[in-house]
C-alpha atoms as a PDB file:
ATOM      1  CA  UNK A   1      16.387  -7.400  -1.945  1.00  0.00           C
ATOM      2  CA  UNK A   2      19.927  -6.999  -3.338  1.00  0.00           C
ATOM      3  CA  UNK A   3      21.491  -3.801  -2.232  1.00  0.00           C
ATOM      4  CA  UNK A   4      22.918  -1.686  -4.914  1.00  0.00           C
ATOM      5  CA  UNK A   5      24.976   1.943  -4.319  1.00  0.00           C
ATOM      6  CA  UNK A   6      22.155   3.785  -6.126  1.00  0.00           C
ATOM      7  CA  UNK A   7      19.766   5.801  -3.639  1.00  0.00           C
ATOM      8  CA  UNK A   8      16.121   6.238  -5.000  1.00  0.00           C
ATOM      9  CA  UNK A   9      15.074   9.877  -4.717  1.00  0.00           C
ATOM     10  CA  UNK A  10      11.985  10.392  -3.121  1.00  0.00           C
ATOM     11  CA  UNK A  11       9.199  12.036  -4.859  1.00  0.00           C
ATOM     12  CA  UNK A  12       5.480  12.533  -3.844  1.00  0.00           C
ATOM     13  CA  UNK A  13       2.902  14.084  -6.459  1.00  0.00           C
ATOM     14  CA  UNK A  14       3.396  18.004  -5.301  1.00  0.00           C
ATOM     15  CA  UNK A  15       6.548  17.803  -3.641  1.00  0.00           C
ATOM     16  CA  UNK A  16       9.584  17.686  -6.121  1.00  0.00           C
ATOM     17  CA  UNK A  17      12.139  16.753  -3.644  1.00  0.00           C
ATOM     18  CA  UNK A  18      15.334  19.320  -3.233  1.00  0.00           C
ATOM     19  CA  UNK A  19      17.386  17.547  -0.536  1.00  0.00           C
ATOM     20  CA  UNK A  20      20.777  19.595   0.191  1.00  0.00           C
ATOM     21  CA  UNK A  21      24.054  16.951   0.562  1.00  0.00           C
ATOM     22  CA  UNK A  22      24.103  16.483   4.248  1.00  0.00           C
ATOM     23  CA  UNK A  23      20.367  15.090   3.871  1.00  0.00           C
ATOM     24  CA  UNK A  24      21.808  12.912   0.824  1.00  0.00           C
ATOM     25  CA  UNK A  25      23.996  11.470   2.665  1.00  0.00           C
ATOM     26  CA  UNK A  26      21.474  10.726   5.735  1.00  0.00           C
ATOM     27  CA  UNK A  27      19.082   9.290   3.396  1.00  0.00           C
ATOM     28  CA  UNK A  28      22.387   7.011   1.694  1.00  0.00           C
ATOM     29  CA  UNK A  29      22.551   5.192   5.050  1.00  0.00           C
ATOM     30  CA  UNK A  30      19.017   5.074   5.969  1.00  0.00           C
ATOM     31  CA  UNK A  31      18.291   3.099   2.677  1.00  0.00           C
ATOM     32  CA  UNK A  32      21.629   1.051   3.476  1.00  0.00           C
ATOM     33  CA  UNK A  33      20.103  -0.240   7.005  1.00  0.00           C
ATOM     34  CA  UNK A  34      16.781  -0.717   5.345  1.00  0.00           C
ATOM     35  CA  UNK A  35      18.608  -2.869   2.593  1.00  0.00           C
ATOM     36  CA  UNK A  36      20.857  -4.908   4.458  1.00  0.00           C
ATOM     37  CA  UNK A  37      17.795  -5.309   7.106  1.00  0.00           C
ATOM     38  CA  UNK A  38      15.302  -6.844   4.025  1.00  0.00           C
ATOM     39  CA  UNK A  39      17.964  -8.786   2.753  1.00  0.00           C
ATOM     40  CA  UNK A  40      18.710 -10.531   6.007  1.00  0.00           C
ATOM     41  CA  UNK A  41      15.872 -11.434   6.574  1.00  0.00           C
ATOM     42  CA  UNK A  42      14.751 -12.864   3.140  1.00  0.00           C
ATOM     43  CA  UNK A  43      18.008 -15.092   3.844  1.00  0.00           C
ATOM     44  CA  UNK A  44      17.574 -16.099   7.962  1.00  0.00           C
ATOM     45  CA  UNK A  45      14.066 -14.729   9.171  1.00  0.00           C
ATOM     46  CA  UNK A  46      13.066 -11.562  11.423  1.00  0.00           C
ATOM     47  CA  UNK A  47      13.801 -12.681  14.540  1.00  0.00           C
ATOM     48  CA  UNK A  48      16.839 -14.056  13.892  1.00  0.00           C
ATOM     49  CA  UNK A  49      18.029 -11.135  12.479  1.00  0.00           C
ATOM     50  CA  UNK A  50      19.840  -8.733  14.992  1.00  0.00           C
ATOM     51  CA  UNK A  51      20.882  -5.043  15.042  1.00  0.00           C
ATOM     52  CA  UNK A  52      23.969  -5.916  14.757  1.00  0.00           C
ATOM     53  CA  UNK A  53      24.341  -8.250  11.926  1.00  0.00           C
ATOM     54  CA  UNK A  54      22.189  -5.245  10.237  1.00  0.00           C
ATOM     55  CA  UNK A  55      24.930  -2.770  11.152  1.00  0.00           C
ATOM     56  CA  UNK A  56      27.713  -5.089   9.935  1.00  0.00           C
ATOM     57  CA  UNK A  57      25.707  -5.976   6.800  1.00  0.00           C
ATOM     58  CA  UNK A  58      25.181  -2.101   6.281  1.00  0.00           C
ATOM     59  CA  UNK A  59      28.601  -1.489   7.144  1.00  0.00           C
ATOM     60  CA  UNK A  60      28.575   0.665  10.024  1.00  0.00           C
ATOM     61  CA  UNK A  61      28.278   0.894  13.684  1.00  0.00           C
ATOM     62  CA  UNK A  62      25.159  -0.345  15.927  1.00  0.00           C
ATOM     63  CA  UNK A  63      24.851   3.172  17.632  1.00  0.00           C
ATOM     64  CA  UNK A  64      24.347   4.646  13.923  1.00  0.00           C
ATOM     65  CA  UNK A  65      21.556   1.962  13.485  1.00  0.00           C
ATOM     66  CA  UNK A  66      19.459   2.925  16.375  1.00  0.00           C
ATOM     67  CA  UNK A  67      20.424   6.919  15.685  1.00  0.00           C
ATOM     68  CA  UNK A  68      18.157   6.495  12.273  1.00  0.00           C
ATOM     69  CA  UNK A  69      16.038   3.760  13.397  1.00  0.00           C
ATOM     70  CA  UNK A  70      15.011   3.589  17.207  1.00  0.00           C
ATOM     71  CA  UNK A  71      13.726   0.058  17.296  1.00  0.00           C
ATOM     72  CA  UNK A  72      14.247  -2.516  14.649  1.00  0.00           C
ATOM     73  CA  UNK A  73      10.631  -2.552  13.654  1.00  0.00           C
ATOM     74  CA  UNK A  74      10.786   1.117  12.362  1.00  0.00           C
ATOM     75  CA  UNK A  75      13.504  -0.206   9.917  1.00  0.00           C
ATOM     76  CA  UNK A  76      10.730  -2.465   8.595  1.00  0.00           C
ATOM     77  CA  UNK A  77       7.966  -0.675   8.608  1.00  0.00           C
ATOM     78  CA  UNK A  78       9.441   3.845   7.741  1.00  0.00           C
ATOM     79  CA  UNK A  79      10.207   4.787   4.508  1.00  0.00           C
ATOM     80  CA  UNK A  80      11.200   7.706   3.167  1.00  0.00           C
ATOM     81  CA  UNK A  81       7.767   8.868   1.713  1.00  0.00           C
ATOM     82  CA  UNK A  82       6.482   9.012   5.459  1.00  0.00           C
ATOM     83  CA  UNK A  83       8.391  12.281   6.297  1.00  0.00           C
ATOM     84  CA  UNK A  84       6.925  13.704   2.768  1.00  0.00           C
ATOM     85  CA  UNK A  85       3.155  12.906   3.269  1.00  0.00           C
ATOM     86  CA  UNK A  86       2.522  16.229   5.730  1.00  0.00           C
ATOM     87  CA  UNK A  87       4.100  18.113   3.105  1.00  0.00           C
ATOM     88  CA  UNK A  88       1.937  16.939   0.324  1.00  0.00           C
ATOM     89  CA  UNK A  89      -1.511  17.395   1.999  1.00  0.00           C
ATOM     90  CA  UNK A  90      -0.296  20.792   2.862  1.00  0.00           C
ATOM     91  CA  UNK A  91       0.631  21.324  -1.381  1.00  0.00           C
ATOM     92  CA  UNK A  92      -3.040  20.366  -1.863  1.00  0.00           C
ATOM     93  CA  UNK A  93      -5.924  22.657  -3.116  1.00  0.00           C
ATOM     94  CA  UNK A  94      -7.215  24.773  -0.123  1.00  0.00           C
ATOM     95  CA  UNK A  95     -10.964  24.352  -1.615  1.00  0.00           C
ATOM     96  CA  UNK A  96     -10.457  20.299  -2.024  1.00  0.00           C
ATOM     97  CA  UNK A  97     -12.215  18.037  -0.204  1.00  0.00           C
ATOM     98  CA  UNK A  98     -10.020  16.592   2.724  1.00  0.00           C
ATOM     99  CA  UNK A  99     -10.776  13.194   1.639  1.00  0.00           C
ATOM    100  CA  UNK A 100     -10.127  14.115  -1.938  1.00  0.00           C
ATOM    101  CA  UNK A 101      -7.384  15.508  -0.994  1.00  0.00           C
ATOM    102  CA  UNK A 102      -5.690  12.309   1.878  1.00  0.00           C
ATOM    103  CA  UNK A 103      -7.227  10.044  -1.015  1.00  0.00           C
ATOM    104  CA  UNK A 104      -4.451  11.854  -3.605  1.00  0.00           C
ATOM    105  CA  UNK A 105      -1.937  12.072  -1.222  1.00  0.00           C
ATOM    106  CA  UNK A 106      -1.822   8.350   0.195  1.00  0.00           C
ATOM    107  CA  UNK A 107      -2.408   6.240  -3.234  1.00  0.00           C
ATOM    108  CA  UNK A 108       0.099   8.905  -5.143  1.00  0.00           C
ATOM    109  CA  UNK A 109       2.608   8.007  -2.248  1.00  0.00           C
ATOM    110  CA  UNK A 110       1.531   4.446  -2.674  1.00  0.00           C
ATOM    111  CA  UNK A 111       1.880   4.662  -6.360  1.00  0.00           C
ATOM    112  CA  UNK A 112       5.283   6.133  -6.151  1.00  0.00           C
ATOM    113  CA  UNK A 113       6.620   3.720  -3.766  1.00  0.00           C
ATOM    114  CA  UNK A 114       5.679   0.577  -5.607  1.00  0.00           C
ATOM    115  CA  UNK A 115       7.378   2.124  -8.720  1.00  0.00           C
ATOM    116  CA  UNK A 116      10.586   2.303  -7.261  1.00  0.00           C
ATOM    117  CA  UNK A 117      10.773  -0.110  -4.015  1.00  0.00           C
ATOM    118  CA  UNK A 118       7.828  -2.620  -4.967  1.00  0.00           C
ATOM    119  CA  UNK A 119       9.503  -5.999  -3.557  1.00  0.00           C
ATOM    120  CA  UNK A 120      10.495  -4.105  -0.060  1.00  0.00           C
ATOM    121  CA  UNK A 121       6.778  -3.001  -0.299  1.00  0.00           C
ATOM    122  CA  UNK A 122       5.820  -6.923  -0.609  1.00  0.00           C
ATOM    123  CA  UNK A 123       8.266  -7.822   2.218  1.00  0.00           C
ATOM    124  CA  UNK A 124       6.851  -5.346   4.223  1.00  0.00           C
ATOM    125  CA  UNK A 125       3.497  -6.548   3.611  1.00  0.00           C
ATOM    126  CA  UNK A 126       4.129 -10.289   4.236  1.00  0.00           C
ATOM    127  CA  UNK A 127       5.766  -9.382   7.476  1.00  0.00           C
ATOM    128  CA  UNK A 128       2.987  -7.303   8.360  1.00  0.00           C
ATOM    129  CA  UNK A 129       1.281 -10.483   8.786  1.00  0.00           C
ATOM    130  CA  UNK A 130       3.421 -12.902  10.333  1.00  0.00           C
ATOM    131  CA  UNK A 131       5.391 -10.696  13.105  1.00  0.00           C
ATOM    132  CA  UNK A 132       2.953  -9.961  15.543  1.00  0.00           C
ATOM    133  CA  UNK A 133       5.552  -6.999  16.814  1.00  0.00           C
ATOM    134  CA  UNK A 134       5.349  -5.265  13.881  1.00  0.00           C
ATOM    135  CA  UNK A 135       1.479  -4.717  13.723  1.00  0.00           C
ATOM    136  CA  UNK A 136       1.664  -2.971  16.822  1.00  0.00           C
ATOM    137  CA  UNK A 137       4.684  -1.140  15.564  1.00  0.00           C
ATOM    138  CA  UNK A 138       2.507  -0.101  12.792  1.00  0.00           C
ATOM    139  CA  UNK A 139      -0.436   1.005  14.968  1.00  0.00           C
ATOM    140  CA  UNK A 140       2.070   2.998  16.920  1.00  0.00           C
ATOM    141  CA  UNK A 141       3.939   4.539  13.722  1.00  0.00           C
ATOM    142  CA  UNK A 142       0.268   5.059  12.512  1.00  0.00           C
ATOM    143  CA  UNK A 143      -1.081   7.409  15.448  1.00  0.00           C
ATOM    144  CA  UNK A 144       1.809   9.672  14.679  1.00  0.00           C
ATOM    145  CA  UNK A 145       1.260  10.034  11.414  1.00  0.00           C
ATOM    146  CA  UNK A 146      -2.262  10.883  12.091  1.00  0.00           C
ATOM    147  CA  UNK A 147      -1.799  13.326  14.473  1.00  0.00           C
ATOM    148  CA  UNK A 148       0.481  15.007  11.527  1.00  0.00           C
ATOM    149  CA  UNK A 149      -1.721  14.873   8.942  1.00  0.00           C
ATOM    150  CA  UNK A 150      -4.846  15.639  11.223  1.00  0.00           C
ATOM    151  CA  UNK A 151      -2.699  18.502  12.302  1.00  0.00           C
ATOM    152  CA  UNK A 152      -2.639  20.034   8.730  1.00  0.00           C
ATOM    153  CA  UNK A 153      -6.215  19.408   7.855  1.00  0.00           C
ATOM    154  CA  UNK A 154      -7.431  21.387  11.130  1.00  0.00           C
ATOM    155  CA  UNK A 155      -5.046  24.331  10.334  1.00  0.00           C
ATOM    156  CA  UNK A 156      -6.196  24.357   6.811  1.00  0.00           C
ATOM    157  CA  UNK A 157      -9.928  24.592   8.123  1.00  0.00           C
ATOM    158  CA  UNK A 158      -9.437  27.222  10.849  1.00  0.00           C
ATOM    159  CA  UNK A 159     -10.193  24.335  13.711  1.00  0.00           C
ATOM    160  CA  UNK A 160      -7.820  23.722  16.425  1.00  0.00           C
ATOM    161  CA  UNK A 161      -4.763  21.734  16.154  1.00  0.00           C
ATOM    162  CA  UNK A 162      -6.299  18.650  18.414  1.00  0.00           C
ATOM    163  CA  UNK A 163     -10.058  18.896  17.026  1.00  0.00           C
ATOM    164  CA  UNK A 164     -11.579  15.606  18.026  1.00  0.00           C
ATOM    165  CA  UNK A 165     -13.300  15.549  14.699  1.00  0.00           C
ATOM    166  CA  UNK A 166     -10.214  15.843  12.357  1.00  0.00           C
ATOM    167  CA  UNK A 167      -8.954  13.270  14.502  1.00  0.00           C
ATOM    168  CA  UNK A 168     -11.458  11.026  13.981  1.00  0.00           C
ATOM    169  CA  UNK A 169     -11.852  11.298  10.196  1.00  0.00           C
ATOM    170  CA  UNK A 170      -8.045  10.858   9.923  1.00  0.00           C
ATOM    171  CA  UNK A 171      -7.861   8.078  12.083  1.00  0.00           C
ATOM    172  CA  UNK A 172     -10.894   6.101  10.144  1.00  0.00           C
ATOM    173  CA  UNK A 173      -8.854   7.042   6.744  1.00  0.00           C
ATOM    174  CA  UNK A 174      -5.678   5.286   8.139  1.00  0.00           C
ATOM    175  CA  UNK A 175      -7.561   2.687   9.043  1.00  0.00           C
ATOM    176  CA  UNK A 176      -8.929   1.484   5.924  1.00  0.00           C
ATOM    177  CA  UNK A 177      -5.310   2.080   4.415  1.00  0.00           C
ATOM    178  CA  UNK A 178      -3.565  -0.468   7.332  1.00  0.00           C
ATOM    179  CA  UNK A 179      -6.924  -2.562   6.119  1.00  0.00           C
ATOM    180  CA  UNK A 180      -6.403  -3.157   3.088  1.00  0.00           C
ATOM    181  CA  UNK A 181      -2.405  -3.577   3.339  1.00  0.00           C
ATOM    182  CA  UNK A 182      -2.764  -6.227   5.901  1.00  0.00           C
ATOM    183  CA  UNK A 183      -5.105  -7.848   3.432  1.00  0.00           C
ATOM    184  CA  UNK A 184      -3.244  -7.237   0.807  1.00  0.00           C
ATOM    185  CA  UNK A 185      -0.686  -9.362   2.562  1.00  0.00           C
ATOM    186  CA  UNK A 186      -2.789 -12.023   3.405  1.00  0.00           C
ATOM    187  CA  UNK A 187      -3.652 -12.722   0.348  1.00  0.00           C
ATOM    188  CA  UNK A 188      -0.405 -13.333  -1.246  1.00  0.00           C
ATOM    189  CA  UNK A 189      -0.310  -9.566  -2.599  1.00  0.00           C
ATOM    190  CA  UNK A 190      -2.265 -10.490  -5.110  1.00  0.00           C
ATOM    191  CA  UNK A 191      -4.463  -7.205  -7.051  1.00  0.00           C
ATOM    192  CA  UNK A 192      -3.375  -3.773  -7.559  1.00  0.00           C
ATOM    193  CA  UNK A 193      -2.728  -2.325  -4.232  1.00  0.00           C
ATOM    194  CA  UNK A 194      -3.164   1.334  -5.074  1.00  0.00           C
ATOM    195  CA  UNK A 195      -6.775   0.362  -6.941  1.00  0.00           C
ATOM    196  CA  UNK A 196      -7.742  -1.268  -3.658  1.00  0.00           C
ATOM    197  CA  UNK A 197      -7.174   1.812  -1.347  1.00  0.00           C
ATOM    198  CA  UNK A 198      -9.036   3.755  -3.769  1.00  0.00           C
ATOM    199  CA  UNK A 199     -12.485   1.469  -3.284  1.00  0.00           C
ATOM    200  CA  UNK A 200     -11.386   1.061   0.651  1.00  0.00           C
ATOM    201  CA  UNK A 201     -11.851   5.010   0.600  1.00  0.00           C
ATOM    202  CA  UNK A 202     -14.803   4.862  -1.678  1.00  0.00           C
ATOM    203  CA  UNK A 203     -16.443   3.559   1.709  1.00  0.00           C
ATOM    204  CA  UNK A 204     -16.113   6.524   3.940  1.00  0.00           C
ATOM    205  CA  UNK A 205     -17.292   8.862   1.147  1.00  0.00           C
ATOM    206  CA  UNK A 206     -20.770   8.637   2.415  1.00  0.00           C
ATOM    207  CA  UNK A 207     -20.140   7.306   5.531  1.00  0.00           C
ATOM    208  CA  UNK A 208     -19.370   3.466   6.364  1.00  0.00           C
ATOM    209  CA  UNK A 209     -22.323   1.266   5.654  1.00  0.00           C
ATOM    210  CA  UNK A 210     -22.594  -2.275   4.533  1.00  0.00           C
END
């Protein structure tokens, strides 16, 4: 993907986003790396891409690469809507339904990011598949942002921060989501991503059965 010297701003259904200038500028090089990263390695392949040609290509120092991103998998596989989702479950009605409520938060994420960064989402997707690293990156990145979200749902319901049960639901909710991406990429990205999370999700409504 070609970079440009626009930023996106990030926004997430609930969360109109109000970052101050030092943030600006933190999120101005984090989408820098992230750019120069995709678009070496649309041009040579992942593993011949190094930290260092990213830092070069990004124009600044190595040290600066691994201060935003600590292994070059994260550069692949964060985005800026991962550091909103917490905030958005926590905007959510405190009568809705916590799958109601994940289901709004993840596809309106979703939605957002393939409005304004869908051919990084693509990438993403296709490496998904063919970088074995990366997939256990994801599970990894995943498990934290479980334990986040899982975190918010148990204070919203009076249960303890580490209730097994939270855990569990959140966990199985993730799940279908890194489902249906890997799928997704699979199959050539082919179908409307966001639609397919939604019938992924359908399945836990009443409990997984087949």
């Amino acid at each position: 993907m070609a970079a440009t010297s626009r930023t996106p701003s990030v926004s997430v259904p609930g969360i109109p986003p109000q970052p101050g200038l030092r943030e600006r500028k933190k999120l101005r090089t984090r989408t820098e790396i992230r750019r120069a990263t995709y678009r070496l390695i649309a041009e040579q392949g992942y593993d011949a891409t190094t930290v260092e040609q990213i830092a070069e290509a990004a124009e600044v120092s190595p040290s600066t690469v691994f201060r935003y991103f600590p292994a070059k998998e994260d550069i692949v596989l964060s985005d800026e809507y991962d550091r909103a989702l917490a905030a958005a479950l926590r905007a959510r009605p405190a009568g809705e339904p916590p799958l109601e409520s994940l289901r709004q938060v993840l596809t309106g994420t979703l939605a957002a990011f393939l409005a304004t960064g869908e051919q990084e989402l693509r990438q993403r997707a296709r490496l998904m598949v063919e970088v074995p690293a990366l997939r256990v990156r994801m599970a990894q990145s995943m498990a934290d942002t479980a334990k986040e979200l899982a975190g918010v749902l148990a204070a919203r319901g009076g249960r303890a921060p580490d209730d097994l049960a939270v855990r569990v639901f959140v966990a199985a909710v993730l799940g279908a989501v890194r489902e249906v991406t890997l799928y997704w990429g699979e199959h050539g990205q082919q179908g409307d991503l966001v639609a397919m999370v939604g019938q992924a999700l359908d399945t836990l409504e009443g409990g997984p059965a087949l």
